[in-house]
C-alpha atoms as a PDB file:
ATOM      1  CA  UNK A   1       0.000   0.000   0.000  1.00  0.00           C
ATOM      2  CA  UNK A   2       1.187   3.146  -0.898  1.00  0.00           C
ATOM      3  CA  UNK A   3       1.319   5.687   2.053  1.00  0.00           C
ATOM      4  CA  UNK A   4       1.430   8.839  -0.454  1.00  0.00           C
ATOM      5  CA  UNK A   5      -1.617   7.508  -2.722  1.00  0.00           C
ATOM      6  CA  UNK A   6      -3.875  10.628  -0.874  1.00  0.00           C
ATOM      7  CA  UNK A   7      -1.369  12.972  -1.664  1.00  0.00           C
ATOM      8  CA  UNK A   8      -0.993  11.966  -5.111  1.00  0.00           C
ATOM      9  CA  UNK A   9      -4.484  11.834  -5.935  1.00  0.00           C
ATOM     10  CA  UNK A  10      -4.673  15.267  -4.279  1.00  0.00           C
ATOM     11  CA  UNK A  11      -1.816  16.709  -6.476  1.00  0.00           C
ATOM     12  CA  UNK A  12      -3.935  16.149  -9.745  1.00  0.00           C
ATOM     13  CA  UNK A  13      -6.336  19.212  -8.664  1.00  0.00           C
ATOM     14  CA  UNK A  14      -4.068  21.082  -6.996  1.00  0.00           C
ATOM     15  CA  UNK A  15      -4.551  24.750  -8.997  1.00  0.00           C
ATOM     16  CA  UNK A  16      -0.807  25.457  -9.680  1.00  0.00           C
ATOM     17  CA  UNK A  17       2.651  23.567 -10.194  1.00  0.00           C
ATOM     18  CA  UNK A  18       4.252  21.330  -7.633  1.00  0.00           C
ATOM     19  CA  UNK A  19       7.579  19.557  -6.628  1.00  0.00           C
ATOM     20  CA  UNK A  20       8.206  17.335  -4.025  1.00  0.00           C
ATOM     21  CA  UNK A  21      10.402  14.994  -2.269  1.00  0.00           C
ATOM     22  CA  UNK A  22      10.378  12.866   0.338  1.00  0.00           C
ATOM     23  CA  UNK A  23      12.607   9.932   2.128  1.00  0.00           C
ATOM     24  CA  UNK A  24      13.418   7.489   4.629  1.00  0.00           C
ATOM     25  CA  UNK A  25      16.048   7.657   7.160  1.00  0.00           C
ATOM     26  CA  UNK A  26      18.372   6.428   4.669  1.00  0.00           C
ATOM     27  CA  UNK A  27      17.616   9.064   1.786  1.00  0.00           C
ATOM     28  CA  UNK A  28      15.698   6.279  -0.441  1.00  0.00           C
ATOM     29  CA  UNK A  29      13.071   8.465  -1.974  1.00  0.00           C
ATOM     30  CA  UNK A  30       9.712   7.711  -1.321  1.00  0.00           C
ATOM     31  CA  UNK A  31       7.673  10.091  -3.208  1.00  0.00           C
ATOM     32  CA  UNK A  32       9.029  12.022  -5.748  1.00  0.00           C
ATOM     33  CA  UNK A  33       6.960  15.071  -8.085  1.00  0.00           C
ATOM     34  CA  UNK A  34       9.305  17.337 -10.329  1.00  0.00           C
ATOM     35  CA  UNK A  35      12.015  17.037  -7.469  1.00  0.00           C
ATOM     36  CA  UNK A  36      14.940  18.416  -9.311  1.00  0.00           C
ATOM     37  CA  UNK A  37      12.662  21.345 -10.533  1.00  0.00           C
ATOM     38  CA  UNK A  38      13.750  24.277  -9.212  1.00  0.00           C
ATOM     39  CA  UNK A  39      11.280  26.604  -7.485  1.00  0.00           C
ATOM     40  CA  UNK A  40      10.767  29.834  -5.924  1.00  0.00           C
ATOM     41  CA  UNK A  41      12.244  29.064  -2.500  1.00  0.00           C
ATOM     42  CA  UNK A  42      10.905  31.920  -0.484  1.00  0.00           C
ATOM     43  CA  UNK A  43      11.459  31.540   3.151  1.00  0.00           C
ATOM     44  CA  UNK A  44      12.862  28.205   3.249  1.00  0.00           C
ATOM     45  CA  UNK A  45      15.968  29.824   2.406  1.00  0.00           C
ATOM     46  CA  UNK A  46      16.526  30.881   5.562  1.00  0.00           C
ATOM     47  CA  UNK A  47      17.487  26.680   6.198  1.00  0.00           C
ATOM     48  CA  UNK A  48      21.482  26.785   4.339  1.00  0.00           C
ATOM     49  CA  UNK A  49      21.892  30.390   5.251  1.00  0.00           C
ATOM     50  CA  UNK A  50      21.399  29.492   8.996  1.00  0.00           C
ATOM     51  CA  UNK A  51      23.171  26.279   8.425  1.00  0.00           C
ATOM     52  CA  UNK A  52      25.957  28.444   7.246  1.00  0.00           C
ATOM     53  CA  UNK A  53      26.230  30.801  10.152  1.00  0.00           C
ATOM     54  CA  UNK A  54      26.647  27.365  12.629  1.00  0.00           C
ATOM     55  CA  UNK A  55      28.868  25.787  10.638  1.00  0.00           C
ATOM     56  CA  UNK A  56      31.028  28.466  10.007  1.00  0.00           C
ATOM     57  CA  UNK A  57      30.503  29.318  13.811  1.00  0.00           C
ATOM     58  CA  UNK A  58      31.846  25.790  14.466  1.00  0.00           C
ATOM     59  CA  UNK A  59      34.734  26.522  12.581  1.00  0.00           C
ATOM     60  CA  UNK A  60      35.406  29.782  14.332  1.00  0.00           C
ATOM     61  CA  UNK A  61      34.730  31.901  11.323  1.00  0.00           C
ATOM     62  CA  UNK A  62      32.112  33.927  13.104  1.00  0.00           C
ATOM     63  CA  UNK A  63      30.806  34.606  16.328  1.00  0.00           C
ATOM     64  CA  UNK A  64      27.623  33.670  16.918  1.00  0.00           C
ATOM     65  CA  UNK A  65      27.739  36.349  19.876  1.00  0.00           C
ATOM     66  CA  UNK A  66      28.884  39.092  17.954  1.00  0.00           C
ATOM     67  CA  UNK A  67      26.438  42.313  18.089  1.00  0.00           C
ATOM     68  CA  UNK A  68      25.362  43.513  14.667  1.00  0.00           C
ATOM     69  CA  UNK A  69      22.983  46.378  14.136  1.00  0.00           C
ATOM     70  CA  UNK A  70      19.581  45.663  13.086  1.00  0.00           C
ATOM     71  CA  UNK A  71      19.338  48.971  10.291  1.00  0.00           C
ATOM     72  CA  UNK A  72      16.929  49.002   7.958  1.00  0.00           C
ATOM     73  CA  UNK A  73      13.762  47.369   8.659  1.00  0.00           C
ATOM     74  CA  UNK A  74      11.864  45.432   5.555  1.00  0.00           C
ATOM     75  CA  UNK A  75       7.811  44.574   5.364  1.00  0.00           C
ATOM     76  CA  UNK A  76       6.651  41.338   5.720  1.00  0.00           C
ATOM     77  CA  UNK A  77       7.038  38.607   8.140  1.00  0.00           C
ATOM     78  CA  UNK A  78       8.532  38.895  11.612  1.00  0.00           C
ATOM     79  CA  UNK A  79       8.789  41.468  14.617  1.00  0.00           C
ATOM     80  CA  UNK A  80      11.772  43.667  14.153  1.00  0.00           C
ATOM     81  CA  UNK A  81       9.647  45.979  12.042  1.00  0.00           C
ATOM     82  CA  UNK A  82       7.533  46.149  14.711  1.00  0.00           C
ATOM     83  CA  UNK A  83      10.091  47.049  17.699  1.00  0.00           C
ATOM     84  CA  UNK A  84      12.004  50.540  16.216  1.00  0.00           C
ATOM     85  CA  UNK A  85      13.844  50.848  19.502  1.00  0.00           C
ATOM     86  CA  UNK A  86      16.454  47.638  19.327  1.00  0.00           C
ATOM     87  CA  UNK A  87      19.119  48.681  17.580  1.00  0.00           C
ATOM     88  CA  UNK A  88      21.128  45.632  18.259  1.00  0.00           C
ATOM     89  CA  UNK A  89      21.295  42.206  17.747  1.00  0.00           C
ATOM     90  CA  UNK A  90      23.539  38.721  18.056  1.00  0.00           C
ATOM     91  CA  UNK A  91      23.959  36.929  15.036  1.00  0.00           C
ATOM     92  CA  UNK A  92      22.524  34.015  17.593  1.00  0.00           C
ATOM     93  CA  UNK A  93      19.839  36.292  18.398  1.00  0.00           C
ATOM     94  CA  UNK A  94      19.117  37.135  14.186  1.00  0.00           C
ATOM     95  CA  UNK A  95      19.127  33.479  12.702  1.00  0.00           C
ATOM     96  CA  UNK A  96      16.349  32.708  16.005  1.00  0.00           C
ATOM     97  CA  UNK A  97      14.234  35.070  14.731  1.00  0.00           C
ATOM     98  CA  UNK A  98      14.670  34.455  11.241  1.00  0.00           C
ATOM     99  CA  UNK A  99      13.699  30.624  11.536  1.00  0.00           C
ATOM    100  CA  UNK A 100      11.311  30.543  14.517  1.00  0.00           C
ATOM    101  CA  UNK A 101       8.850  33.601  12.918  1.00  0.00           C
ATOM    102  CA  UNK A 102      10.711  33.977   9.365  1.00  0.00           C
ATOM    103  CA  UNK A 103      11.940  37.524  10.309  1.00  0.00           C
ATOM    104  CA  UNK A 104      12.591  38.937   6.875  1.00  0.00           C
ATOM    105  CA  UNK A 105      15.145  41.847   8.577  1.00  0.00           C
ATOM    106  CA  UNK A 106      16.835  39.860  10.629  1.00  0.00           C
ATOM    107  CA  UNK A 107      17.639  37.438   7.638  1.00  0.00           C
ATOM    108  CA  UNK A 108      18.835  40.507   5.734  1.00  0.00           C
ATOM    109  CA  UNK A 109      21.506  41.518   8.416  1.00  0.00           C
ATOM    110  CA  UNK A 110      22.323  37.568   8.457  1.00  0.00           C
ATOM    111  CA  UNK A 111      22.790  37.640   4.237  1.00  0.00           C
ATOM    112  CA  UNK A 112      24.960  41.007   4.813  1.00  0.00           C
ATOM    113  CA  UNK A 113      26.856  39.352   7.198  1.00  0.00           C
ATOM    114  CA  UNK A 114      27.813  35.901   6.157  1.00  0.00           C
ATOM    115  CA  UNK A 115      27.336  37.040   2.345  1.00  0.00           C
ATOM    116  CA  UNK A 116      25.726  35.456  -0.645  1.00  0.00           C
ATOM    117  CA  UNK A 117      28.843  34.144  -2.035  1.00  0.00           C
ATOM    118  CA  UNK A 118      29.838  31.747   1.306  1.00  0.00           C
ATOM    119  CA  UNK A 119      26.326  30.375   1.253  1.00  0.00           C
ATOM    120  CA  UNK A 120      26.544  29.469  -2.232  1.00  0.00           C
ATOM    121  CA  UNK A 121      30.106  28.048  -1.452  1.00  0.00           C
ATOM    122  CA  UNK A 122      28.524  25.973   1.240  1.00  0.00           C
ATOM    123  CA  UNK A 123      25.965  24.620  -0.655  1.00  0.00           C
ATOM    124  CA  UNK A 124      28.069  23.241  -3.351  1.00  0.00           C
ATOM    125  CA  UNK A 125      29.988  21.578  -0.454  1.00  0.00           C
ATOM    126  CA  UNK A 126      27.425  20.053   0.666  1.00  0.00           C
ATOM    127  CA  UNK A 127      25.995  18.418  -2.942  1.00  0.00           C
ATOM    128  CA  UNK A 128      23.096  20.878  -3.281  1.00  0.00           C
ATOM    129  CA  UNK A 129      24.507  22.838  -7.181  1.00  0.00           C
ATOM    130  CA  UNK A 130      20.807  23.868  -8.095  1.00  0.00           C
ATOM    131  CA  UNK A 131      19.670  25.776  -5.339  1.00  0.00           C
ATOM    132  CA  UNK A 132      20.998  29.485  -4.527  1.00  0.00           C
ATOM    133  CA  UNK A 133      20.920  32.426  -2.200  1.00  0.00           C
ATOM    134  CA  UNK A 134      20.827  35.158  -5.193  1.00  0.00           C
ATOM    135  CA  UNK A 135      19.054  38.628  -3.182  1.00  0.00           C
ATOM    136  CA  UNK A 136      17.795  39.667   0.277  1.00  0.00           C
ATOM    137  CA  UNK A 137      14.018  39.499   1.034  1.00  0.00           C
ATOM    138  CA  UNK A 138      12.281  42.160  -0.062  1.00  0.00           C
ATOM    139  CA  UNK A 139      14.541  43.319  -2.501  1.00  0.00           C
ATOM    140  CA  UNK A 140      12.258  44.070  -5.076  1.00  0.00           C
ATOM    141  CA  UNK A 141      14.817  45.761  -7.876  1.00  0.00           C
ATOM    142  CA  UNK A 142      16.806  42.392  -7.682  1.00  0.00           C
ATOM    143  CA  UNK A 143      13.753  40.198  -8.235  1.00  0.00           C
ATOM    144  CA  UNK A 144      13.007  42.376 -11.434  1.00  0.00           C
ATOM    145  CA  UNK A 145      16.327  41.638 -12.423  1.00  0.00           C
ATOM    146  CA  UNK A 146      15.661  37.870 -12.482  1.00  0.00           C
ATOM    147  CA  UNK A 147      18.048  36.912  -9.264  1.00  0.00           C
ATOM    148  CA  UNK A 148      15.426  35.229  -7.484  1.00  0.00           C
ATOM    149  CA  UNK A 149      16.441  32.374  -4.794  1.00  0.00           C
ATOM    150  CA  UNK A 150      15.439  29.096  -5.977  1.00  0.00           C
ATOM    151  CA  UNK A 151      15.818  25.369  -4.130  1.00  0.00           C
ATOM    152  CA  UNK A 152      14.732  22.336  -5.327  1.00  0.00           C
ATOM    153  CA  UNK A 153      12.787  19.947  -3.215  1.00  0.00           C
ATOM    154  CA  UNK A 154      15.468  16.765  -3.510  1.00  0.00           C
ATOM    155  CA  UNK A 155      18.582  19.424  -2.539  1.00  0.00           C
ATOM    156  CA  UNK A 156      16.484  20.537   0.711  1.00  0.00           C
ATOM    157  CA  UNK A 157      15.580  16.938   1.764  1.00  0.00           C
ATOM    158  CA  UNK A 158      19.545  16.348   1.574  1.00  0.00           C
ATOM    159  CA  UNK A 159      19.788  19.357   3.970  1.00  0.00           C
ATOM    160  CA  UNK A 160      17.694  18.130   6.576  1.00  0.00           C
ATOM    161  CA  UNK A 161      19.145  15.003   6.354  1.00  0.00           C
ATOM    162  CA  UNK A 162      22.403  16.145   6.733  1.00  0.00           C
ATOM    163  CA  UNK A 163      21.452  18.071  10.024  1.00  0.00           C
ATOM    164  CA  UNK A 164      19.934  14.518  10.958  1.00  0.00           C
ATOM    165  CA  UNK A 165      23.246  12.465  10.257  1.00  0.00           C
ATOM    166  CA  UNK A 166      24.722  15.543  12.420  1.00  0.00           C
ATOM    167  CA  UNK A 167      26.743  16.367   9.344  1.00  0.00           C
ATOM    168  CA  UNK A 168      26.100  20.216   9.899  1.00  0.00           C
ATOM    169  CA  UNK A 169      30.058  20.561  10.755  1.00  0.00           C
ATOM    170  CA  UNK A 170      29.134  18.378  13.811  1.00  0.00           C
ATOM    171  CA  UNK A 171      27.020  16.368  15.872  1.00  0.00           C
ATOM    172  CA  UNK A 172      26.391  19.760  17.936  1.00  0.00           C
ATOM    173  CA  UNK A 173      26.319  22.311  15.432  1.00  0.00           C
ATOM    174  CA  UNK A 174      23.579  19.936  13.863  1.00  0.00           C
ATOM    175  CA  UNK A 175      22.175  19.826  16.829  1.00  0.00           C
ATOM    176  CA  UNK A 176      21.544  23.873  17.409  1.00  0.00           C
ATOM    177  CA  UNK A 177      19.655  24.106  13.995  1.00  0.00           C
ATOM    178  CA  UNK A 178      17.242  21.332  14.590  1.00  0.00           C
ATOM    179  CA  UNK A 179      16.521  23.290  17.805  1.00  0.00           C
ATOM    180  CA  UNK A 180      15.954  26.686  16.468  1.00  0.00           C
ATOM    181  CA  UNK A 181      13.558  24.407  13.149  1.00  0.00           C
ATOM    182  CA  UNK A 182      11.649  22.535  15.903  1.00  0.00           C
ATOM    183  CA  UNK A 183      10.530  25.979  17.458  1.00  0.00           C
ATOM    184  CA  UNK A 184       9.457  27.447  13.886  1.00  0.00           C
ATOM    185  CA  UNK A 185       6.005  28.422  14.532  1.00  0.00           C
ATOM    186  CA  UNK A 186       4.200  28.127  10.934  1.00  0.00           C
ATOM    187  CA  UNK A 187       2.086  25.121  11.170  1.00  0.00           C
ATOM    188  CA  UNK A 188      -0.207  25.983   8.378  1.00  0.00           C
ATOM    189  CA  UNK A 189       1.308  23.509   6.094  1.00  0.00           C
ATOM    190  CA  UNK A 190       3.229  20.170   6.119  1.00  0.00           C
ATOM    191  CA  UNK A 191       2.182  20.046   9.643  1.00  0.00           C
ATOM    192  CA  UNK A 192      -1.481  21.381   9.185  1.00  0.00           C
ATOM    193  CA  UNK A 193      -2.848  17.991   9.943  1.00  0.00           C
ATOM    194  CA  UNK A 194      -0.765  15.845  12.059  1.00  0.00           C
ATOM    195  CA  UNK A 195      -1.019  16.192  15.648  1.00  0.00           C
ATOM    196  CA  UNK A 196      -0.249  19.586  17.462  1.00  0.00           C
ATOM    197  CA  UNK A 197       2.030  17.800  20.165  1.00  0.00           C
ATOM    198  CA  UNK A 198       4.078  16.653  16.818  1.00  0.00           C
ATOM    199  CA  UNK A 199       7.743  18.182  17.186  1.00  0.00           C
ATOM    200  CA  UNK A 200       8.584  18.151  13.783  1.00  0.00           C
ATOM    201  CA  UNK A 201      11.907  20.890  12.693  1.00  0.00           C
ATOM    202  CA  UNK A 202      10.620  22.467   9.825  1.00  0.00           C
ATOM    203  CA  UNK A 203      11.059  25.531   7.922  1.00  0.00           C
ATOM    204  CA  UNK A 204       7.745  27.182   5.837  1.00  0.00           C
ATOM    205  CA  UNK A 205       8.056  29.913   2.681  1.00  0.00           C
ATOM    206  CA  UNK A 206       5.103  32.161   1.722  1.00  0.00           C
ATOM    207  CA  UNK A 207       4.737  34.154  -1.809  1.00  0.00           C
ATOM    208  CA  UNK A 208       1.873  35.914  -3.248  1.00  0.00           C
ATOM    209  CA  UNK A 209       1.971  32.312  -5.236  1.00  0.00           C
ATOM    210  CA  UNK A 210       3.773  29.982  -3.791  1.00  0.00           C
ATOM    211  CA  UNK A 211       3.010  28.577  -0.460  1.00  0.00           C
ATOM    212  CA  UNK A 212       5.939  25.954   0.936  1.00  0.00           C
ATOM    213  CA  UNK A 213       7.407  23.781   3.351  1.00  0.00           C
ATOM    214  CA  UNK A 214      10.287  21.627   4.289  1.00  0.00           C
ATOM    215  CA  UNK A 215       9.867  19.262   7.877  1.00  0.00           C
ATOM    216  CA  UNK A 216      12.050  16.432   9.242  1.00  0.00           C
ATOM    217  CA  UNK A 217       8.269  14.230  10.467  1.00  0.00           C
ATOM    218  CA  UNK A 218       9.725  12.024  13.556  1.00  0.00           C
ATOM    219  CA  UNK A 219       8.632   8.721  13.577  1.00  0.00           C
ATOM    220  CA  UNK A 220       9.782   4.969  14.331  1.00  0.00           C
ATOM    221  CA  UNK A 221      11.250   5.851  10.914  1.00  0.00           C
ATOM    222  CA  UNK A 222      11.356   9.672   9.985  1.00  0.00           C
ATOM    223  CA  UNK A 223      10.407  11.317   7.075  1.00  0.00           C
ATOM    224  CA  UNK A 224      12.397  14.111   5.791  1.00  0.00           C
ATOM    225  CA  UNK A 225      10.069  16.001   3.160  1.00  0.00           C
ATOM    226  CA  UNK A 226       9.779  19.098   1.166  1.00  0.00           C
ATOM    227  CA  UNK A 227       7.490  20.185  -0.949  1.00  0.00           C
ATOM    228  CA  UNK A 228       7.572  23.787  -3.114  1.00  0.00           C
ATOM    229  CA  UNK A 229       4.512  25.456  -5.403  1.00  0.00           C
ATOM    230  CA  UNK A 230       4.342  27.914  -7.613  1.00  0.00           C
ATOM    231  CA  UNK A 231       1.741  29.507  -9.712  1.00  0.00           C
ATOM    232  CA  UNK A 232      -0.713  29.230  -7.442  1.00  0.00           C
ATOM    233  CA  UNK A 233      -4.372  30.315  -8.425  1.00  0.00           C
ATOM    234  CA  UNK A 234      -5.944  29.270  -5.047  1.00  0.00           C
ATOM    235  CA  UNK A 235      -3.374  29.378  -2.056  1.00  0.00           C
ATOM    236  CA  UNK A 236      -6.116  27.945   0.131  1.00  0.00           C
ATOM    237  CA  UNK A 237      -6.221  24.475  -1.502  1.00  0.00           C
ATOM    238  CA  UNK A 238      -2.477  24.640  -1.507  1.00  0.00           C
ATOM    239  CA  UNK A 239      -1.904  24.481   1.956  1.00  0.00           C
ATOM    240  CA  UNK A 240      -4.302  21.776   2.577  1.00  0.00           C
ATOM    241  CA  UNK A 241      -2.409  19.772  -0.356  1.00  0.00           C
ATOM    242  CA  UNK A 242       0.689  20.580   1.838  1.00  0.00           C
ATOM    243  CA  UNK A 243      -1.306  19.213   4.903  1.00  0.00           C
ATOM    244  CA  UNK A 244      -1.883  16.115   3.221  1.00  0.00           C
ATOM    245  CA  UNK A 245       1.409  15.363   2.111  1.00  0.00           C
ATOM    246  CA  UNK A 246       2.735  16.335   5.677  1.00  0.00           C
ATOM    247  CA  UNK A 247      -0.001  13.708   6.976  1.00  0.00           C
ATOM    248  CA  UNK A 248       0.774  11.017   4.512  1.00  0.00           C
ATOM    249  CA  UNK A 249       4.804  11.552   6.079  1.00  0.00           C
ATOM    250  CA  UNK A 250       3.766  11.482   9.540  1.00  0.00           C
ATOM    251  CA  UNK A 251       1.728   8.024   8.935  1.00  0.00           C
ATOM    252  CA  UNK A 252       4.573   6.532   6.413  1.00  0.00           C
ATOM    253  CA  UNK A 253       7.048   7.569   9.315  1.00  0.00           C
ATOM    254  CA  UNK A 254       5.132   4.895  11.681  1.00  0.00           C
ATOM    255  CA  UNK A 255       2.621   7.172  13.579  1.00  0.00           C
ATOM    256  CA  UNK A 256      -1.060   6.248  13.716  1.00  0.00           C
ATOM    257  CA  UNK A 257      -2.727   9.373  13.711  1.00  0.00           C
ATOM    258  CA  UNK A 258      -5.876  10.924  13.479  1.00  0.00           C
ATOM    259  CA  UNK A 259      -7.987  10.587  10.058  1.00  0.00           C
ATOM    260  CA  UNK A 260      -7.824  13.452   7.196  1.00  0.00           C
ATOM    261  CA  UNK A 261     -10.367  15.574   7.902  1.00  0.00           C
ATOM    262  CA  UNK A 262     -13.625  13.682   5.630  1.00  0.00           C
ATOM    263  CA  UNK A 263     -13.919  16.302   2.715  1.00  0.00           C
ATOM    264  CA  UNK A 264      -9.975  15.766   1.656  1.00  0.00           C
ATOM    265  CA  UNK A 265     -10.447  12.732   2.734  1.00  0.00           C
ATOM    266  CA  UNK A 266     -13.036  12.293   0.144  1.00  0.00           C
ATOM    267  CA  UNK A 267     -11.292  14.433  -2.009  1.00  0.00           C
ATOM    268  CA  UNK A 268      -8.203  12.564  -2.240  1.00  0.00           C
END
């Protein structure tokens, strides 16, 4: 029996494009959709530029104490542009905020910081060519320039995995970044439908139309899955297409679990 077959039959109405990739402990894929496509990342970014910052860290590179002003604030999600009077920072305190509630300015100091180059240095290093940091977030003149960050959904599976294997410089530097994914508090998608007490690390991305997700689903036998859209005419039925694939992971990764609810249910 396939474990995927609701999120499969979901896919074929879903009112946009899709990729997706999922696998067992031992990176055998397990569902696959377009998952060397390469797709507007949005948020999920925010996963190898953070994964930079520790592993360089662990190397001694940076500091993850080191105080860097907070400057310019940017629209979207987070709290800094909501707090005018902290005007500084840890690069600790930055890649928190930019995981746990997507914090577009801190995520911009972090970029400025670490720079676009070492990420993209880092990623080839760790077998991920296709996906790139290209421009900050809200950095509208670059998007109309075409540099637009992209992942694909096979390259961020091997990311989580590698934070899994502890491979993130170390068993400890691995270590931090699950703990800052587990406290990421989107739940809208992946996890939209598995059980709230689930402590899944996971990292979400929102566009205008692309709504995505990326989640290490614990388990007798986790599931590391992401999953990117694009194109989107109806965001709405997108996230609940997310929701099923996250609950078709959570049950493949062992878990019983509650029932979808009955119209996807019927649906898929």
């Amino acid at each position: 029996m396939d474990p995927f077959a609701p999120a499969r039959a979901a896919l074929a109405s879903l009112p946009g494009e899709a990729g997706a990739f999922a696998s067992d402990p031992d990176g055998r894929a397990i569902f696959c959709e377009r998952e060397d496509d390469l797709f507007p990342s949005a948020s999920v970014i925010k996963l190898p530029l953070v994964m930079t910052l520790y592993a360089d860290a662990a190397r001694r590179l940076v500091d993850l104490d080191e105080l860097v002003s907070v400057g310019d604030r940017v629209d979207g999600t987070g709290v800094l542009r909501h707090v005018p009077d902290v005007e500084r920072l840890s690069l600790r305190d930055l890649a928190t905020l930019a995981i746990i509630v997507s914090d577009n300015t801190a995520t911009n100091r972090l970029i400025e910081r670490i720079g676009v180059d070492r990420v993209g240095e880092r990623m080839r290093e760790w077998g991920c060519p296709l996906s790139r940091l290209s421009r900050k977030m809200y950095d509208f003149e670059a998007a109309k320039r075409g540099s637009e960050n992209v992942m694909t959904a096979r390259e961020t599976v091997s990311l989580l995995l590698r934070l899994q294997r502890g491979e993130c410089e170390d068993r400890a530097t691995s270590d931090a970044v699950v703990v800052l994914l587990e406290q990421c508090q989107d739940r809208t998608m992946l996890l939209r439908y598995v059980p709230d007490t689930t402590n899944a690390p996971h990292k979400t991305g929102t566009l205008d139309e692309s709504r995505n997700d990326a989640a290490i689903v614990p388990g007798e036998r986790p599931v590391t899955v992401a999953a990117f859209t694009r194109k989107l005419r109806d965001t709405g039925a997108a996230v609940s297409w997310l929701g099923v694939l996250g609950w078709c992971a959570y049950r493949a990764a062992g878990n019983p679990g509650d029932p979808l609810p009955p119209e996807l249910a019927r649906s898929a």
